[in-house]
Protein backbone atom coordinates (compact mmCIF):
# COMPACT_ATOMS: atom_id res chain seq x y z
CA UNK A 1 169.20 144.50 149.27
CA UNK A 2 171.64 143.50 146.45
CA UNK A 3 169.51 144.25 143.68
CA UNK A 4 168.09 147.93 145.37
CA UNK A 5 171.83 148.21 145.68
CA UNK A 6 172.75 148.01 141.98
CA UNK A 7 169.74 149.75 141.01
CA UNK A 8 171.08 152.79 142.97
CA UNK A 9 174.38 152.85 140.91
CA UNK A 10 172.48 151.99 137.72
CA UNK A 11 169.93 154.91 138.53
CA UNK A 12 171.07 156.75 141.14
CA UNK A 13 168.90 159.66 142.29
CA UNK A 14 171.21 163.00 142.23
CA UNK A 15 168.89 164.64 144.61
CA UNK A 16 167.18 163.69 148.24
CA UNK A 17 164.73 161.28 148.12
CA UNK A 18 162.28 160.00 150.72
CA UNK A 19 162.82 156.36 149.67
CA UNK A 20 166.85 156.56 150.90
CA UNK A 21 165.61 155.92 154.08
CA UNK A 22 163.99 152.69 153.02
CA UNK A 23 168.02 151.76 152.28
CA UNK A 24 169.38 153.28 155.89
CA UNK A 25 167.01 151.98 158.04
CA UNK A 26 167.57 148.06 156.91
CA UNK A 27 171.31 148.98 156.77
CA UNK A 28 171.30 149.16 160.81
CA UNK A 29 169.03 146.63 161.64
CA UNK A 30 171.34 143.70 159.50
CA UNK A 31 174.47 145.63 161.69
CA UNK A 32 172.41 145.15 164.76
CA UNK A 33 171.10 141.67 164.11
CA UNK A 34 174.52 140.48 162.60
CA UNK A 35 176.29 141.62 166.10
CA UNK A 36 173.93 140.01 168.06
CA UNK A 37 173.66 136.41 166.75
CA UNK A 38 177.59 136.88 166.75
CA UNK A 39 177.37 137.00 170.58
CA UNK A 40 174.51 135.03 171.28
CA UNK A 41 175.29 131.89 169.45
CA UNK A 42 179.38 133.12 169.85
CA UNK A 43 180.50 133.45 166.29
CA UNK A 44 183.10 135.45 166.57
CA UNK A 45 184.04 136.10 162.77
CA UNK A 46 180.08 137.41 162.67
CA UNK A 47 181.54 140.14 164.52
CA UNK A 48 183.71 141.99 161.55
CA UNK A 49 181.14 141.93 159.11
CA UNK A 50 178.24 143.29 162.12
CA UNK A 51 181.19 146.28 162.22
CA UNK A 52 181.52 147.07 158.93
CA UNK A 53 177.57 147.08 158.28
CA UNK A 54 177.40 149.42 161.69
CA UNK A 55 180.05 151.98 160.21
CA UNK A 56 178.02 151.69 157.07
CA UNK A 57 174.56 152.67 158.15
CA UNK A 58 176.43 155.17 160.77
CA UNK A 59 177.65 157.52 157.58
CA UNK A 60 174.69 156.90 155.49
CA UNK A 61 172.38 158.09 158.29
CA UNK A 62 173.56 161.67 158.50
CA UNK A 63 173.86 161.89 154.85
CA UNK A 64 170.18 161.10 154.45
CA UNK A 65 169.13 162.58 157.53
CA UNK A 66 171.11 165.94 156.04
CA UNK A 67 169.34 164.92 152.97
CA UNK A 68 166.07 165.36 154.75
CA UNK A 69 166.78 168.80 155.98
CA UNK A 70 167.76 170.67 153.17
CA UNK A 71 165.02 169.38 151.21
CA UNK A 72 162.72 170.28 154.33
CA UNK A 73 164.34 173.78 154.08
CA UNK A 74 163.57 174.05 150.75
CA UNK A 75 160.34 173.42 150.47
CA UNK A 76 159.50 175.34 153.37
CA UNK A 77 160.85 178.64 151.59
CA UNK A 78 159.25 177.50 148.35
CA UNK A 79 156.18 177.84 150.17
CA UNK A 80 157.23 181.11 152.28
CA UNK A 81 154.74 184.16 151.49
CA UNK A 82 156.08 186.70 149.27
């Protein structure tokens, strides 16, 4: 994910895009997985990094999600009958 990650501030996309979800999505699943080998194999300094990546993908998901809506919105009255 490092390299998507400097591509996004390289080229970031001003406007919603699909493809952020491609970025959220992984986001949660390292949090989840990073928490859970912290417990299961009882690594406990696993378990401030698992945090950090859970806050992370917490506040990007209702930014995209957001995203997602107003762009739905959009098109939607784009396509409204005049």
């Amino acid at each position: 994910m490092g390299a998507a990650s400097a591509a996004e501030v390289l080229w970031p996309r001003t406007r919603y895009d699909v493809r952020r979800w491609a970025k959220v999505f992984p986001m949660g699943m390292t949090a989840v997985a990073t928490l859970s080998v912290a417990a299961a194999v009882d690594v406990p300094w696993l378990k401030g990094p698992g945090e950090v990546l859970l806050w992370v993908a917490v506040a990007a998901w209702p930014a995209v999600a957001a995203g997602a809506v107003a762009d739905g919105r959009a098109l939607l009255r784009s396509r409204a009958p005049r």
